[in-house]
C-alpha atoms as a PDB file:
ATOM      1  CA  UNK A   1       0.000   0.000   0.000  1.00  0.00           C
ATOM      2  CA  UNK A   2       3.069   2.095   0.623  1.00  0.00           C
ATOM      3  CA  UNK A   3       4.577   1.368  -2.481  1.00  0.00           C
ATOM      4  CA  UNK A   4       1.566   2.226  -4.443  1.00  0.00           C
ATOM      5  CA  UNK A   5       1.540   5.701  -2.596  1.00  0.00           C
ATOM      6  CA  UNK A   6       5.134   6.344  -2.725  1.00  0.00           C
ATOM      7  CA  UNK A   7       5.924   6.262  -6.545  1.00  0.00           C
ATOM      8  CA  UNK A   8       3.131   8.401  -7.713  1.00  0.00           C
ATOM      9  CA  UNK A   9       4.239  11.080  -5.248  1.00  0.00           C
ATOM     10  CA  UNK A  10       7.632  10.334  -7.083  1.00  0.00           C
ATOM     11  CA  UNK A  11       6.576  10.446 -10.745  1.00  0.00           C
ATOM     12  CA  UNK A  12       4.642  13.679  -9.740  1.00  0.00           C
ATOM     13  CA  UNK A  13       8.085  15.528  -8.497  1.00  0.00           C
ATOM     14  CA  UNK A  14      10.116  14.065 -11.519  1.00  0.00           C
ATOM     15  CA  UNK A  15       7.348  15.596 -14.000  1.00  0.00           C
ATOM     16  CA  UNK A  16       7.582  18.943 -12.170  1.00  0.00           C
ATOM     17  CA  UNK A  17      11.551  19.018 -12.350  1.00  0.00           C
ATOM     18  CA  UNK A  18      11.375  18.168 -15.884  1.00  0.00           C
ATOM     19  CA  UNK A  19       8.905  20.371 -16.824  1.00  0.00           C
ATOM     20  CA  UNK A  20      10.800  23.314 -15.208  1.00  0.00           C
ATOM     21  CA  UNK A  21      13.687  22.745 -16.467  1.00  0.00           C
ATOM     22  CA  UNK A  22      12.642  23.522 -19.528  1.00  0.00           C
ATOM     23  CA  UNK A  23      10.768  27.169 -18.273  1.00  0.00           C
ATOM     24  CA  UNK A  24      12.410  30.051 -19.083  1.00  0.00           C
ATOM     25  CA  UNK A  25      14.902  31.645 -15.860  1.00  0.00           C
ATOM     26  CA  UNK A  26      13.038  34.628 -14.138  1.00  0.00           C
ATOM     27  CA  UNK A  27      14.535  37.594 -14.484  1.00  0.00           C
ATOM     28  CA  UNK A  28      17.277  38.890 -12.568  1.00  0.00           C
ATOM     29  CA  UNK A  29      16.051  42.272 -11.452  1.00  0.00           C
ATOM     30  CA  UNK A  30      13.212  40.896  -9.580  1.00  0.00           C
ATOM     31  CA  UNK A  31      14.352  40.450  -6.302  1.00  0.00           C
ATOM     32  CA  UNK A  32      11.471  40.071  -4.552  1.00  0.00           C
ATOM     33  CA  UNK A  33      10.482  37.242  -6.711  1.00  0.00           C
ATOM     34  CA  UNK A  34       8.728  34.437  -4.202  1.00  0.00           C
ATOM     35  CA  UNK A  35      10.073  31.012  -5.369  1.00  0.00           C
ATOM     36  CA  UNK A  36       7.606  28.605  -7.038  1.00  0.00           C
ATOM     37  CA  UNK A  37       6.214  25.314  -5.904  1.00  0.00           C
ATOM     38  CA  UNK A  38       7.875  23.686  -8.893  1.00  0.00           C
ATOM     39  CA  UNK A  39      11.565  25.179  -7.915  1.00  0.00           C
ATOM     40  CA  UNK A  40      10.768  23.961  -4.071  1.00  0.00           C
ATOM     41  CA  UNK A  41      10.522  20.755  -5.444  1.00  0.00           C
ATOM     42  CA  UNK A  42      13.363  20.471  -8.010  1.00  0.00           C
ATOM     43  CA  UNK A  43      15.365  21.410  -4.750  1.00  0.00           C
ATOM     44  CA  UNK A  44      14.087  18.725  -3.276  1.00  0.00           C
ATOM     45  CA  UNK A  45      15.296  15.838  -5.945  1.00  0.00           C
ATOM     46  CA  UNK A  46      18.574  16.543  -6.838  1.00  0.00           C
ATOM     47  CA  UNK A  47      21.769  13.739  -7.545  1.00  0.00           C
ATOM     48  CA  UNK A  48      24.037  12.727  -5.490  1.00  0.00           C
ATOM     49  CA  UNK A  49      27.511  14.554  -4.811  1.00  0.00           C
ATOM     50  CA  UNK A  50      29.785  13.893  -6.807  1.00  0.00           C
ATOM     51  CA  UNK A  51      33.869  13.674  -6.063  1.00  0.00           C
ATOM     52  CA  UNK A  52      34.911  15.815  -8.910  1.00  0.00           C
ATOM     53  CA  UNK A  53      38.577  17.193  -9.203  1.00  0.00           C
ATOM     54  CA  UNK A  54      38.591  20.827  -9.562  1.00  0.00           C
ATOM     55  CA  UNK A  55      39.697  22.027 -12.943  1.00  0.00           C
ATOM     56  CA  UNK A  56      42.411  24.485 -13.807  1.00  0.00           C
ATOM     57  CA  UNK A  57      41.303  26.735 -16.634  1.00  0.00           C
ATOM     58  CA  UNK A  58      44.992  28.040 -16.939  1.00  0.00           C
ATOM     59  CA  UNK A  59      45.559  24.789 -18.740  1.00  0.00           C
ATOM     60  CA  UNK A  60      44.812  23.385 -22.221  1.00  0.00           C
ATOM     61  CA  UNK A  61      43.086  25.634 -24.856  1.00  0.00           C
ATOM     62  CA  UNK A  62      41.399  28.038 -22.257  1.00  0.00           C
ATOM     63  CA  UNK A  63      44.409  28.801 -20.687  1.00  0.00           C
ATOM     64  CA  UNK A  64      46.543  29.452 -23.854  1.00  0.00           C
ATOM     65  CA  UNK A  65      43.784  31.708 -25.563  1.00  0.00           C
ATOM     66  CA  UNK A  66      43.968  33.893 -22.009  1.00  0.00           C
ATOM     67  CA  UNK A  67      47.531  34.255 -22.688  1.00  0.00           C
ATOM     68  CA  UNK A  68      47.654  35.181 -26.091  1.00  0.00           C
ATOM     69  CA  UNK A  69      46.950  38.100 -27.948  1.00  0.00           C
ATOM     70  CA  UNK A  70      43.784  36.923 -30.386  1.00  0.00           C
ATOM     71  CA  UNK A  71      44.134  38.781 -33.951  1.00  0.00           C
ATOM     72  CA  UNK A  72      41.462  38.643 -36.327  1.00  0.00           C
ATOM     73  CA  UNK A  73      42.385  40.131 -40.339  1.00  0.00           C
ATOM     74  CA  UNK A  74      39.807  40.575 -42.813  1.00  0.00           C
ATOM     75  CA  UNK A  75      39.336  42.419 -45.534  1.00  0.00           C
ATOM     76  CA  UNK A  76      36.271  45.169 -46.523  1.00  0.00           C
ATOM     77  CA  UNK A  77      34.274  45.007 -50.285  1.00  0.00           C
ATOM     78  CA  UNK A  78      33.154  48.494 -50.442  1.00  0.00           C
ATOM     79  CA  UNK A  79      31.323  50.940 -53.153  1.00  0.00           C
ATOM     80  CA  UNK A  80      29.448  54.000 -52.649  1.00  0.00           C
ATOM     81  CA  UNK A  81      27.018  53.548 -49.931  1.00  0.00           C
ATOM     82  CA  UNK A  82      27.981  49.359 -49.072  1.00  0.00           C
ATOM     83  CA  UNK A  83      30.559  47.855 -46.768  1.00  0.00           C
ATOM     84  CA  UNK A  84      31.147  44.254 -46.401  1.00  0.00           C
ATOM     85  CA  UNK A  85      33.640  43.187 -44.215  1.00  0.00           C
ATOM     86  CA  UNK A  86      34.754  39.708 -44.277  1.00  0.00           C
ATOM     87  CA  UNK A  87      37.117  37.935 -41.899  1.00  0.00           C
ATOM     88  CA  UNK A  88      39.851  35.571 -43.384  1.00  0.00           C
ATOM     89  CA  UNK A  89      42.326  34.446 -40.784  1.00  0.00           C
ATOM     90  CA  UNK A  90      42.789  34.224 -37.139  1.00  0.00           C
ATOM     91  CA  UNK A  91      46.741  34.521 -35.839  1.00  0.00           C
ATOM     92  CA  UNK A  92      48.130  34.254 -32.454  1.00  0.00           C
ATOM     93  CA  UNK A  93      50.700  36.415 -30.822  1.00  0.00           C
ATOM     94  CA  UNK A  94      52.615  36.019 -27.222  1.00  0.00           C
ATOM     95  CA  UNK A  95      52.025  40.167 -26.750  1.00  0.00           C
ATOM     96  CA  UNK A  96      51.853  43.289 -28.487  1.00  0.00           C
ATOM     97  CA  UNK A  97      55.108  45.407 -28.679  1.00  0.00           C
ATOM     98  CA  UNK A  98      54.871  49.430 -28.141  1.00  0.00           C
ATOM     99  CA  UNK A  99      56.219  51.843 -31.018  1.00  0.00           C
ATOM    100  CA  UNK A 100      57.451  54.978 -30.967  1.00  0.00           C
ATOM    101  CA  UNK A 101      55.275  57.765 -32.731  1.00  0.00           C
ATOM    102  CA  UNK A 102      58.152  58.545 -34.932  1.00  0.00           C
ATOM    103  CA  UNK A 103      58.812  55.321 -36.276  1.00  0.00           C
ATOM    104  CA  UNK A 104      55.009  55.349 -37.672  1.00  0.00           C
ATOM    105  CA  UNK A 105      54.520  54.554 -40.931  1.00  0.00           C
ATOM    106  CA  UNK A 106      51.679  56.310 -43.248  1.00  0.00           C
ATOM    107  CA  UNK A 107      49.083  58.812 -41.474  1.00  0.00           C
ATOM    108  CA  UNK A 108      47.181  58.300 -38.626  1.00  0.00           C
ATOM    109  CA  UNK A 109      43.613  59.549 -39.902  1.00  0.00           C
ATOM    110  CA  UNK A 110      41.829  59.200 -36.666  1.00  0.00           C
ATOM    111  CA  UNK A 111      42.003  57.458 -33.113  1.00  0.00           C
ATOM    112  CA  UNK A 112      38.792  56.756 -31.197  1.00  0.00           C
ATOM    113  CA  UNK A 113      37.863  55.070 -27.929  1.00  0.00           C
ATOM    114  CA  UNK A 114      34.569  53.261 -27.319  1.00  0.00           C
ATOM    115  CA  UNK A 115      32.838  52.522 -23.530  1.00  0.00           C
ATOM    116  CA  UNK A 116      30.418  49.838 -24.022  1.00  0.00           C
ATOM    117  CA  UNK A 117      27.375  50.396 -21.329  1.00  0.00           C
ATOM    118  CA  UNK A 118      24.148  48.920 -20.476  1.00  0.00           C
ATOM    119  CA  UNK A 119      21.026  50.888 -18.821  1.00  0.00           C
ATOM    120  CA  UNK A 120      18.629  49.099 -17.259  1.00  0.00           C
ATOM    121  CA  UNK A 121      15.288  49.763 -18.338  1.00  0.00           C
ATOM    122  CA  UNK A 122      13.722  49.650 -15.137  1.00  0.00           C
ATOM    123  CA  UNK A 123      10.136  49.244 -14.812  1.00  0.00           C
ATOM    124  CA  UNK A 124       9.953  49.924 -18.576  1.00  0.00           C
ATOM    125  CA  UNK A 125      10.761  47.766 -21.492  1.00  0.00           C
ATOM    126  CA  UNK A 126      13.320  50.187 -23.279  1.00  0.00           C
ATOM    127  CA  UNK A 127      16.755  49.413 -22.968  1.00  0.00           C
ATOM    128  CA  UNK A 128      19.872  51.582 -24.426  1.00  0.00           C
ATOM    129  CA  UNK A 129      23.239  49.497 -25.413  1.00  0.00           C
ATOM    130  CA  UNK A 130      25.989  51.005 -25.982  1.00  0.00           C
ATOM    131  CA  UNK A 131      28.788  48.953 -28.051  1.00  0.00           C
ATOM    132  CA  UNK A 132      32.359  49.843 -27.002  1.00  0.00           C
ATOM    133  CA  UNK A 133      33.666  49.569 -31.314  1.00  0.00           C
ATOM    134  CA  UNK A 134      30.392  51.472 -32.413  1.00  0.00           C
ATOM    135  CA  UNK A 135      31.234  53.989 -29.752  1.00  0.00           C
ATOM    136  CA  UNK A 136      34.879  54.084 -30.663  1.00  0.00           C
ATOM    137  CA  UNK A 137      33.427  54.601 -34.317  1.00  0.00           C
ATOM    138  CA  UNK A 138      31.664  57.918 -33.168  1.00  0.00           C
ATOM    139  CA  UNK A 139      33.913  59.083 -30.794  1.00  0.00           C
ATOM    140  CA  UNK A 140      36.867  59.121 -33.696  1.00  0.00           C
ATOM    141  CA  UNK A 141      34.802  61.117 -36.095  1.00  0.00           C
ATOM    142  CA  UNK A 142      35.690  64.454 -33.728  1.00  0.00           C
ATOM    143  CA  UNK A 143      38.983  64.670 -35.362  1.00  0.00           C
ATOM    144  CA  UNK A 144      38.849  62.493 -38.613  1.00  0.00           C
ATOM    145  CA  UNK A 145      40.886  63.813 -41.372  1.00  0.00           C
ATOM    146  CA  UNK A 146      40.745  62.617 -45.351  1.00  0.00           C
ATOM    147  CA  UNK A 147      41.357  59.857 -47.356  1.00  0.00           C
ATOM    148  CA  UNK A 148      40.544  60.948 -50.536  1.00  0.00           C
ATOM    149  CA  UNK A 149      43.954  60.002 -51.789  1.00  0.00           C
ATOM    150  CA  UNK A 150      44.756  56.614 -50.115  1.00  0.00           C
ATOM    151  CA  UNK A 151      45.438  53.796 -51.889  1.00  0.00           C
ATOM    152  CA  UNK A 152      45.551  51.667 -48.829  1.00  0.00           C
ATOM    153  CA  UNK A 153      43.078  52.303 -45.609  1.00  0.00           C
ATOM    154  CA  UNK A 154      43.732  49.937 -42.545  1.00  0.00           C
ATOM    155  CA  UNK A 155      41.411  49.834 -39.473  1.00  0.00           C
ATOM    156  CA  UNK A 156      42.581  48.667 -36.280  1.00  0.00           C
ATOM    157  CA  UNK A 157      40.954  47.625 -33.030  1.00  0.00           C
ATOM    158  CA  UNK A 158      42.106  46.950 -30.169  1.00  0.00           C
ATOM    159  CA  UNK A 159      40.579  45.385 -26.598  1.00  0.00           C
ATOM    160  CA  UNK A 160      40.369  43.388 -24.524  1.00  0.00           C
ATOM    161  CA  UNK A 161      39.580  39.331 -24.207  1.00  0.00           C
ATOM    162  CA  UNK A 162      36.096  40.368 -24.012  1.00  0.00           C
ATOM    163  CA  UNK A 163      35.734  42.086 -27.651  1.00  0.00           C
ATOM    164  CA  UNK A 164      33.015  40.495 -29.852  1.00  0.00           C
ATOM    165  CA  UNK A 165      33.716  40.013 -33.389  1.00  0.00           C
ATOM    166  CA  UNK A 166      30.137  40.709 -35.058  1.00  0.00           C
ATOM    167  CA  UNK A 167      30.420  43.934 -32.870  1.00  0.00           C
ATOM    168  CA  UNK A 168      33.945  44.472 -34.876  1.00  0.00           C
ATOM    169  CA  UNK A 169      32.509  43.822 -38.224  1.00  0.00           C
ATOM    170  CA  UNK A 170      29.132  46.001 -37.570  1.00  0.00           C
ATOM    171  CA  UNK A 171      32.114  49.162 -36.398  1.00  0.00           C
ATOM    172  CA  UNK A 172      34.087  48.106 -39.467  1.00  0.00           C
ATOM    173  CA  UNK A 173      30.797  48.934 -41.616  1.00  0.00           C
ATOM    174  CA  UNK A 174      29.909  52.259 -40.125  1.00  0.00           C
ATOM    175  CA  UNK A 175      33.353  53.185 -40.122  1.00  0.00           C
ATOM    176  CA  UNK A 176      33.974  52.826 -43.756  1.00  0.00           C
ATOM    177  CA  UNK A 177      30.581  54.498 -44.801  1.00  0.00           C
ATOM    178  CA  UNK A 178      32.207  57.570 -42.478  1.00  0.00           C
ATOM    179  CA  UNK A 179      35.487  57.586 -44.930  1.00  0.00           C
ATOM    180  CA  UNK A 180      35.751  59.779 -47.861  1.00  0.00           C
ATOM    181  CA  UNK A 181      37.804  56.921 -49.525  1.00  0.00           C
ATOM    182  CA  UNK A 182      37.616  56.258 -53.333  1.00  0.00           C
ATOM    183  CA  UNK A 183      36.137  52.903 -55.046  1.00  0.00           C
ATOM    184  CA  UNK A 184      39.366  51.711 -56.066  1.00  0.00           C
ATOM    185  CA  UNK A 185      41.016  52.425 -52.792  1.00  0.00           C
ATOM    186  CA  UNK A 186      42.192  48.681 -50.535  1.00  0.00           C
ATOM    187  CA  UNK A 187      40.462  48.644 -47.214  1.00  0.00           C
ATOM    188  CA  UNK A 188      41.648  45.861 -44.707  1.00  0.00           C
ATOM    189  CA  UNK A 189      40.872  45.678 -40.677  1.00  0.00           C
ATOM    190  CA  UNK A 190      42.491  43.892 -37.780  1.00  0.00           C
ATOM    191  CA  UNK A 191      41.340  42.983 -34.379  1.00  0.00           C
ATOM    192  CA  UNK A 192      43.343  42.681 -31.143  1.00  0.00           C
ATOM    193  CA  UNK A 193      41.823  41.103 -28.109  1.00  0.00           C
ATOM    194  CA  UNK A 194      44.145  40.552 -25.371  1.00  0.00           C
ATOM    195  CA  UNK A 195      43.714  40.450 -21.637  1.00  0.00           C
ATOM    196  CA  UNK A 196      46.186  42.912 -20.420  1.00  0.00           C
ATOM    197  CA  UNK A 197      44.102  45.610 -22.042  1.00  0.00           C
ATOM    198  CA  UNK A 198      40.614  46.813 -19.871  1.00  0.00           C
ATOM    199  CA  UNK A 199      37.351  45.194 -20.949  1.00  0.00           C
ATOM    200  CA  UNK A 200      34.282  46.616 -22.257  1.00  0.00           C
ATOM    201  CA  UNK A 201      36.468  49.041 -24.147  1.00  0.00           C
ATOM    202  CA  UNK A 202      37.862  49.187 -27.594  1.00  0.00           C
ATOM    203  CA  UNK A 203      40.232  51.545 -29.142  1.00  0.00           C
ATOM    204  CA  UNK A 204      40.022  52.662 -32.629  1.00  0.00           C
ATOM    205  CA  UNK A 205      43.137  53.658 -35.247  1.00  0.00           C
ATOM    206  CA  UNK A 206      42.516  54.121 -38.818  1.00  0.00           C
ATOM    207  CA  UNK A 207      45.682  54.680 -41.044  1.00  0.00           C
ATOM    208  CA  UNK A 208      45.958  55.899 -44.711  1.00  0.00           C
ATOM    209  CA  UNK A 209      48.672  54.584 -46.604  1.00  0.00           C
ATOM    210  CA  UNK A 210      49.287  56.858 -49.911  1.00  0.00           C
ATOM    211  CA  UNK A 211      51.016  54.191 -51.734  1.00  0.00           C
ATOM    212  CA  UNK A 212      50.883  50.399 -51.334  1.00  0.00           C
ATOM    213  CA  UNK A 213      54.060  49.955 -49.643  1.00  0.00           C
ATOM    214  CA  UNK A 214      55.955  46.369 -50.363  1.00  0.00           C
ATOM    215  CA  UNK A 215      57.310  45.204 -47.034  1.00  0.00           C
ATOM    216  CA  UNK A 216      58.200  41.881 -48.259  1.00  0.00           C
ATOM    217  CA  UNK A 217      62.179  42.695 -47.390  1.00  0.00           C
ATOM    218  CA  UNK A 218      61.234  44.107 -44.272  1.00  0.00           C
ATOM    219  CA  UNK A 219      61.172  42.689 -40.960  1.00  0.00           C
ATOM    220  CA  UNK A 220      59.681  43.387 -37.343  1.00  0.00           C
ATOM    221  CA  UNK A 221      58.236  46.403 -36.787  1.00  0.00           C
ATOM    222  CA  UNK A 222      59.009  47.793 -39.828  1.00  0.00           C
ATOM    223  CA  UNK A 223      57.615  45.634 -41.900  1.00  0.00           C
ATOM    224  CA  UNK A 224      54.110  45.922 -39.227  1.00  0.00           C
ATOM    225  CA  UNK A 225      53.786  49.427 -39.098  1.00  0.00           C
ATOM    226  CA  UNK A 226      54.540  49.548 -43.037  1.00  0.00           C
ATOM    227  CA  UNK A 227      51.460  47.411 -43.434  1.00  0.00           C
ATOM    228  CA  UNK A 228      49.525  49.702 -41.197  1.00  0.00           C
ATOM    229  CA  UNK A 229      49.137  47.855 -38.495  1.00  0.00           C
ATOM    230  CA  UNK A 230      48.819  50.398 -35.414  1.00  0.00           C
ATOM    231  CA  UNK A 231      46.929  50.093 -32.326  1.00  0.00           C
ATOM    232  CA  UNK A 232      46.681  53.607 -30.454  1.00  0.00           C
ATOM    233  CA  UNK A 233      45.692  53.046 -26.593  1.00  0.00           C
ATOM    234  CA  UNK A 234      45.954  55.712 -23.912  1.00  0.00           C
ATOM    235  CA  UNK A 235      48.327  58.138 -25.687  1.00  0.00           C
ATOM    236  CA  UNK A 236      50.535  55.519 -26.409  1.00  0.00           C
ATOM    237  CA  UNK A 237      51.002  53.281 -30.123  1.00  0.00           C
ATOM    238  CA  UNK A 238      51.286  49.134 -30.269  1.00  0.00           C
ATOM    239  CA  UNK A 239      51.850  46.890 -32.613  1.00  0.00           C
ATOM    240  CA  UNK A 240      51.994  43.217 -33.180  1.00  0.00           C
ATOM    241  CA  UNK A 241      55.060  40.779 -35.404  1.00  0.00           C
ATOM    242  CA  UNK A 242      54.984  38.223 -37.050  1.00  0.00           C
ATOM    243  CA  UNK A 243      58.137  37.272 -34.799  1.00  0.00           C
ATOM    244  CA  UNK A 244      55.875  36.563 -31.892  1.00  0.00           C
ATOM    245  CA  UNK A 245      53.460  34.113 -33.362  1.00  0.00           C
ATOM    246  CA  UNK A 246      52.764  31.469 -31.158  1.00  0.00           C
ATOM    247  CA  UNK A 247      52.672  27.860 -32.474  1.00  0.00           C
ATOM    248  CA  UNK A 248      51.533  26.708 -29.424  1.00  0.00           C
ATOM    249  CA  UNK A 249      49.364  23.587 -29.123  1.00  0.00           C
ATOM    250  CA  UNK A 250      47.028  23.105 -26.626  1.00  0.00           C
END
């Protein structure tokens, strides 16, 4: 008689565990939220502790992407009023190196720093985002100069381990439909994300280059900075060689 009480009391809790596992969380800003019959009893039935050893995430892949410096290259189709940028390669470096301002190569058109923020909307349903490369976007059109004349256009970000590619690409877009550049002109981007820099930030440097430059016979910085590859971040300018590629394995 037990028995024949017992399990459909237990079928009963299993069906309400399941069935809440699949409801959607509740969210976060309600604080005062009173917990539900169903999550009472899903705290009720739960497995049995298990003797796990604790894992060290400076290990293995995650540890070796935290120590990295992540680069992403692409290049951007453009024409009057379109910009598609497209990502083709991912490199790894052990750090970035800083460069002196005088050993720049081409012309710095503008810098730009981007805050990425988040306001809560409250009681309301409204919420404003605020994407740290977008911003960087807006913020460098203050003191952006031409590129009617370049042959060669290179955008650089910079930030750190937390930037977001598609937020990259989307700042690549708007950035390009702010340039003054000509149809025929080469547009390429790069990405930095490395932990040493802050996060939810991102740095902006876009550099004209009048002439394609061939840096095949250089080496090192030159050969970096004659590609246009410079990162400007708090007053200072980085860049990145292909000396310090890691070949790492995790």
């Amino acid at each position: 008689m037990m028995l024949q009480i017992f399990l459909p009391v237990v079928a009963t809790l299993l069906l309400a565990t399941i069935t809440t596992a699949f409801t959607p969380p509740s969210s976060k800003y309600c604080p005062t939220q009173q917990p539900t019959e169903s999550s009472l009893l899903k705290a009720v039935i739960r497995g049995d502790d298990l003797d796990l050893d604790i894992i060290d995430w400076s290990q293995g892949g995650v540890g070796l992407a935290e120590a990295s410096v992540i680069k992403i290259i692409g290049t951007i189709q453009h024409s009057p009023g379109k910009a598609n940028p497209t990502p083709t390669d991912m490199i790894r470096y052990t750090g970035v190196r800083e460069v002196s301002s005088d050993k720049l190569n081409g012309r710095i058109v503008c810098t730009g720093r981007g805050i990425e923020l988040y306001k809560d909307p409250g009681e309301g349903t409204a919420k404003e985002v605020t994407l740290a490369p977008l911003d960087a976007v807006r913020d460098s059109m203050q003191g952006m100069g031409t590129t009617q004349d370049a042959a060669k256009v290179v955008i650089n970000f910079l930030g750190g381990d937390d930037l977001q590619m598609r937020e990259v690409l989307d700042a690549c877009e708007q950035m390009v439909l702010n340039l003054d550049v000509k149809t025929g002109a080469k547009i390429s981007f790069n990405s930095i994300a490395y932990k040493d820099f802050p996060a939810d930030q991102a740095w902006l440097t876009v550099v004209d280059l009048p002439e394609v430059s061939d840096a095949q016979d250089l080496r090192g910085e030159e050969k970096a900075l004659a590609e246009g590859e410079i990162y400007f971040f708090d007053g200072k300018y980085y860049t990145v060689i292909k000396e310090d590629i890691t070949t790492a394995v995790a």
